[in-house]
C-alpha atoms as a PDB file:
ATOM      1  CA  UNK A   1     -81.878  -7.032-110.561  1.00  0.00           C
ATOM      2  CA  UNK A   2     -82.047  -5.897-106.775  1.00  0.00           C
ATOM      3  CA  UNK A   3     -79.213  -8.353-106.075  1.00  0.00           C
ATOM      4  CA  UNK A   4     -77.412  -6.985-108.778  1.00  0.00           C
ATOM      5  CA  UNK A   5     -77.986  -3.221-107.408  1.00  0.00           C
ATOM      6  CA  UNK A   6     -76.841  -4.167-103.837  1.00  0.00           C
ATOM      7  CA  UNK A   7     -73.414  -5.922-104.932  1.00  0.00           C
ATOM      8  CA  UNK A   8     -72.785  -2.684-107.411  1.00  0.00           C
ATOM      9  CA  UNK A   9     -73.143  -0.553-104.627  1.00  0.00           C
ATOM     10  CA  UNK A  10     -71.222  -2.184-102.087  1.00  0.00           C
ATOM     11  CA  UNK A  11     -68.548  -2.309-104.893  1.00  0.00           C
ATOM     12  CA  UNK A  12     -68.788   0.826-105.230  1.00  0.00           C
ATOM     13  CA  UNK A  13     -68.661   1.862-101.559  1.00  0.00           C
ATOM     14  CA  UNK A  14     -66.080  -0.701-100.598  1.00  0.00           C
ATOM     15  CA  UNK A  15     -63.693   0.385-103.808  1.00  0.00           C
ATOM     16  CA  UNK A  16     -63.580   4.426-102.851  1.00  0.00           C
ATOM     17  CA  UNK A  17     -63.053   3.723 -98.979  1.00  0.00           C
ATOM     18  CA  UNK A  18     -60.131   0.977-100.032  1.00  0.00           C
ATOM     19  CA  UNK A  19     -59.063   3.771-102.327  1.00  0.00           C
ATOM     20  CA  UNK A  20     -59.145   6.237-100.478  1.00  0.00           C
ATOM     21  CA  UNK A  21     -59.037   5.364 -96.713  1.00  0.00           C
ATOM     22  CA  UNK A  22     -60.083   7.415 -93.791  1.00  0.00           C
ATOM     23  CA  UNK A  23     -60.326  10.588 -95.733  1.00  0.00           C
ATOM     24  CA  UNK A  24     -63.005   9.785 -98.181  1.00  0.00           C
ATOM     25  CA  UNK A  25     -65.115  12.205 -97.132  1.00  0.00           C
ATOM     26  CA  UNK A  26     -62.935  15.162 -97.730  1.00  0.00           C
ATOM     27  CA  UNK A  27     -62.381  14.090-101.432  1.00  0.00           C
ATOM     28  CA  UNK A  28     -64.944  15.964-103.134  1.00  0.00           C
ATOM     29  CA  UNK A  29     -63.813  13.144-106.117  1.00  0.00           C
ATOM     30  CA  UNK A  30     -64.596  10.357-104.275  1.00  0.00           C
ATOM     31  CA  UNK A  31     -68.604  11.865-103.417  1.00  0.00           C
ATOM     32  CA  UNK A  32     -70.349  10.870-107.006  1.00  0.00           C
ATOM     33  CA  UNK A  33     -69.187   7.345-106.429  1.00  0.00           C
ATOM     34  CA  UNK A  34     -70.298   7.431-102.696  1.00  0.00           C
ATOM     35  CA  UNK A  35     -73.549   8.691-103.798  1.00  0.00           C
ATOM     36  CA  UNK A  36     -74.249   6.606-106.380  1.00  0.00           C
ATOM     37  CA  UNK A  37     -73.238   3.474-104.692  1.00  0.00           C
ATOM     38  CA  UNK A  38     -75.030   4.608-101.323  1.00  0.00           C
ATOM     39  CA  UNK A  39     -78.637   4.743-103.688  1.00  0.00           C
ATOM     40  CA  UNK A  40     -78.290   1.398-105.463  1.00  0.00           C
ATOM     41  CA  UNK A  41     -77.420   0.001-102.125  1.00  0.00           C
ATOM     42  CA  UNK A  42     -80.786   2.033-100.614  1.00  0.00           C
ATOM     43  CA  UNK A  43     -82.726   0.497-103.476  1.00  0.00           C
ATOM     44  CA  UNK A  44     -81.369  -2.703-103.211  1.00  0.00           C
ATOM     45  CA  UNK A  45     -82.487  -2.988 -99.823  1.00  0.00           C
ATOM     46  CA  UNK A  46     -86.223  -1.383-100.259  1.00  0.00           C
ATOM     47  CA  UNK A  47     -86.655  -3.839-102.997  1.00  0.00           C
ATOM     48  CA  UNK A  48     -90.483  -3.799-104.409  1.00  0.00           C
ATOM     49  CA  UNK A  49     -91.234  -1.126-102.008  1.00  0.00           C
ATOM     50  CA  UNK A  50     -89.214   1.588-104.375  1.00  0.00           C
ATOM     51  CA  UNK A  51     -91.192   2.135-107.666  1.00  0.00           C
ATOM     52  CA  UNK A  52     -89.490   1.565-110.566  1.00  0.00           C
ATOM     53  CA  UNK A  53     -88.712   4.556-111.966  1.00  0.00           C
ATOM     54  CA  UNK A  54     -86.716   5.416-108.439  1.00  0.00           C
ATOM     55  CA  UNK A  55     -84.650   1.929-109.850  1.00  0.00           C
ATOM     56  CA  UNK A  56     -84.422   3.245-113.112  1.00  0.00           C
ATOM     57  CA  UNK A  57     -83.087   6.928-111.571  1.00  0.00           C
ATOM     58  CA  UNK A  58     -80.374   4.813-109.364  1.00  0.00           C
ATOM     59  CA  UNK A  59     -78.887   3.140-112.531  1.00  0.00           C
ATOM     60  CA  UNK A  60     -79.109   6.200-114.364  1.00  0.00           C
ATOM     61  CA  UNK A  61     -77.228   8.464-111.906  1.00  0.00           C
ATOM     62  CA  UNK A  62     -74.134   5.427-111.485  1.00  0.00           C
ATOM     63  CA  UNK A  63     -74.102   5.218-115.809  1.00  0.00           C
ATOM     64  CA  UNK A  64     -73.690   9.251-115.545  1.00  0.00           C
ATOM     65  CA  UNK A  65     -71.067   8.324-113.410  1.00  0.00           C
ATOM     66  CA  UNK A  66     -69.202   5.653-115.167  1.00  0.00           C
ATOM     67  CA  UNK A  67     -69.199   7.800-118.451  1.00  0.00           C
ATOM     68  CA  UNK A  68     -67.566  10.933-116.658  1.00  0.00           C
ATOM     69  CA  UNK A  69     -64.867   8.474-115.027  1.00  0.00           C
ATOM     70  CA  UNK A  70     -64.528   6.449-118.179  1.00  0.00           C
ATOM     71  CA  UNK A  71     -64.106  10.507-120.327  1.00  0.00           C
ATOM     72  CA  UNK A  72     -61.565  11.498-117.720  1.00  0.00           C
ATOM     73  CA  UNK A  73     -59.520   8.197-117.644  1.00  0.00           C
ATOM     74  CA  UNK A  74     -60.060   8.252-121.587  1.00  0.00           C
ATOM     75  CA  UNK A  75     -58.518  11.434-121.524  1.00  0.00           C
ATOM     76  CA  UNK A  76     -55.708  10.617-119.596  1.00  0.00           C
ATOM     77  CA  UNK A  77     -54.972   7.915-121.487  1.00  0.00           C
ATOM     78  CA  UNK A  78     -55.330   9.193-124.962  1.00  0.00           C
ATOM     79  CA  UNK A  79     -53.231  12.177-123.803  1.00  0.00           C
ATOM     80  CA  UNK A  80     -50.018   9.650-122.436  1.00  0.00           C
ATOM     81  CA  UNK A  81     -50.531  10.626-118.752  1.00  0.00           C
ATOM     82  CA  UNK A  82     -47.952   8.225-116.663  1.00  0.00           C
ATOM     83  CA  UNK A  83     -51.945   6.571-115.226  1.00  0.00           C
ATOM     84  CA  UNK A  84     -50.871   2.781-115.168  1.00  0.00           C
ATOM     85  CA  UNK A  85     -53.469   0.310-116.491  1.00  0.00           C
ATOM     86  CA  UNK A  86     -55.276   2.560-117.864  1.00  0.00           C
ATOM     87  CA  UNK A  87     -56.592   0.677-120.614  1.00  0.00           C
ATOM     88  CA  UNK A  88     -57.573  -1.723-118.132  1.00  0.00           C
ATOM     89  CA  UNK A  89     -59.275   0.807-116.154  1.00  0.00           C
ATOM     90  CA  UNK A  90     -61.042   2.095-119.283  1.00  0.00           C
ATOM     91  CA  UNK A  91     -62.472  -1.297-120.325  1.00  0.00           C
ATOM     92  CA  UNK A  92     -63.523  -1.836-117.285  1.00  0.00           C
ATOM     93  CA  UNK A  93     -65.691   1.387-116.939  1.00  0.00           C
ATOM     94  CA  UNK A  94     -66.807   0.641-120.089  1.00  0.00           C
ATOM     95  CA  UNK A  95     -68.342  -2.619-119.069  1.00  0.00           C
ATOM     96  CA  UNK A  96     -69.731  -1.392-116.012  1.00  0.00           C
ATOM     97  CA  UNK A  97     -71.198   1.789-118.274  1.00  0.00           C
ATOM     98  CA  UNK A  98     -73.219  -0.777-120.090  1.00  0.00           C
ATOM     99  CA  UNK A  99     -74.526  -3.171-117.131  1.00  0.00           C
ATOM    100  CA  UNK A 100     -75.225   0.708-115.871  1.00  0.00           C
ATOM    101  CA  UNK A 101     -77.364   1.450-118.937  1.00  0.00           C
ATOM    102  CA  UNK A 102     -78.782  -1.713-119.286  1.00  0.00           C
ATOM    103  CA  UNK A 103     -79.946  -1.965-116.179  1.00  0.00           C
ATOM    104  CA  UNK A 104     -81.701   1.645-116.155  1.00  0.00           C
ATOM    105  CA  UNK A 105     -83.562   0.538-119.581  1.00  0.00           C
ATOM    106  CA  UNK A 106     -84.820  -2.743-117.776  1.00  0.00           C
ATOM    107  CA  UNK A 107     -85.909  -0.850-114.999  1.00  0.00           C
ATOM    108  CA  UNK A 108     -87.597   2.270-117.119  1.00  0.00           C
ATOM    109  CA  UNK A 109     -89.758  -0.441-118.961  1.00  0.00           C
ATOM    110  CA  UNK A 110     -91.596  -1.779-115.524  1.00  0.00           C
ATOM    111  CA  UNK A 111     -94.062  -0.587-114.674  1.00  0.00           C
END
């Protein structure tokens, strides 16, 4: 699961600096995803030494953040906005809502 927590926050990471370049720091937008991929990455690498519940509080804060991307692209979407692949985009989120929640229930039943 701490394998799983350091490649979702490097994705994370990685995917707002490719998407937003140099300037990612002065997109307020881009700051829940750097964040949330910063503390899975954090956890990731403290491993056992992080109690669970700080794992469980990781994966919750990125599934808040998948399901207020994943209602804005929804949005956009459902309203014709010219967003390409957003359907795409939407299933996507989707999946990565539920490895999100999954992953904060496996974690919130350790001890």
């Amino acid at each position: 699961m701490r394998i799983l927590a350091g490649l979702v926050g490097l994705a994370l990471l990685a995917g707002e600096l490719a998407r937003r370049g140099e300037s990612v720091l002065a997109q307020p937008k881009a700051w829940d995803d750097l964040v949330a991929g910063a503390l899975l990455l954090m956890l990731a690498l403290a491993g056992a030494r992080a109690r669970p519940a700080l794992h469980a509080a990781g994966w919750a804060l990125f599934t808040g953040v998948m399901l207020a991307t994943l209602g804005v692209n929804l949005d956009a979407w459902m309203t014709d906005a010219a967003k390409p692949c957003a359907g795409l985009y939407s299933g996507a989120l989707l999946a990565m809502l539920g490895v999100g929640a999954a992953a904060t229930l496996w974690w919130a039943r350790r001890r």
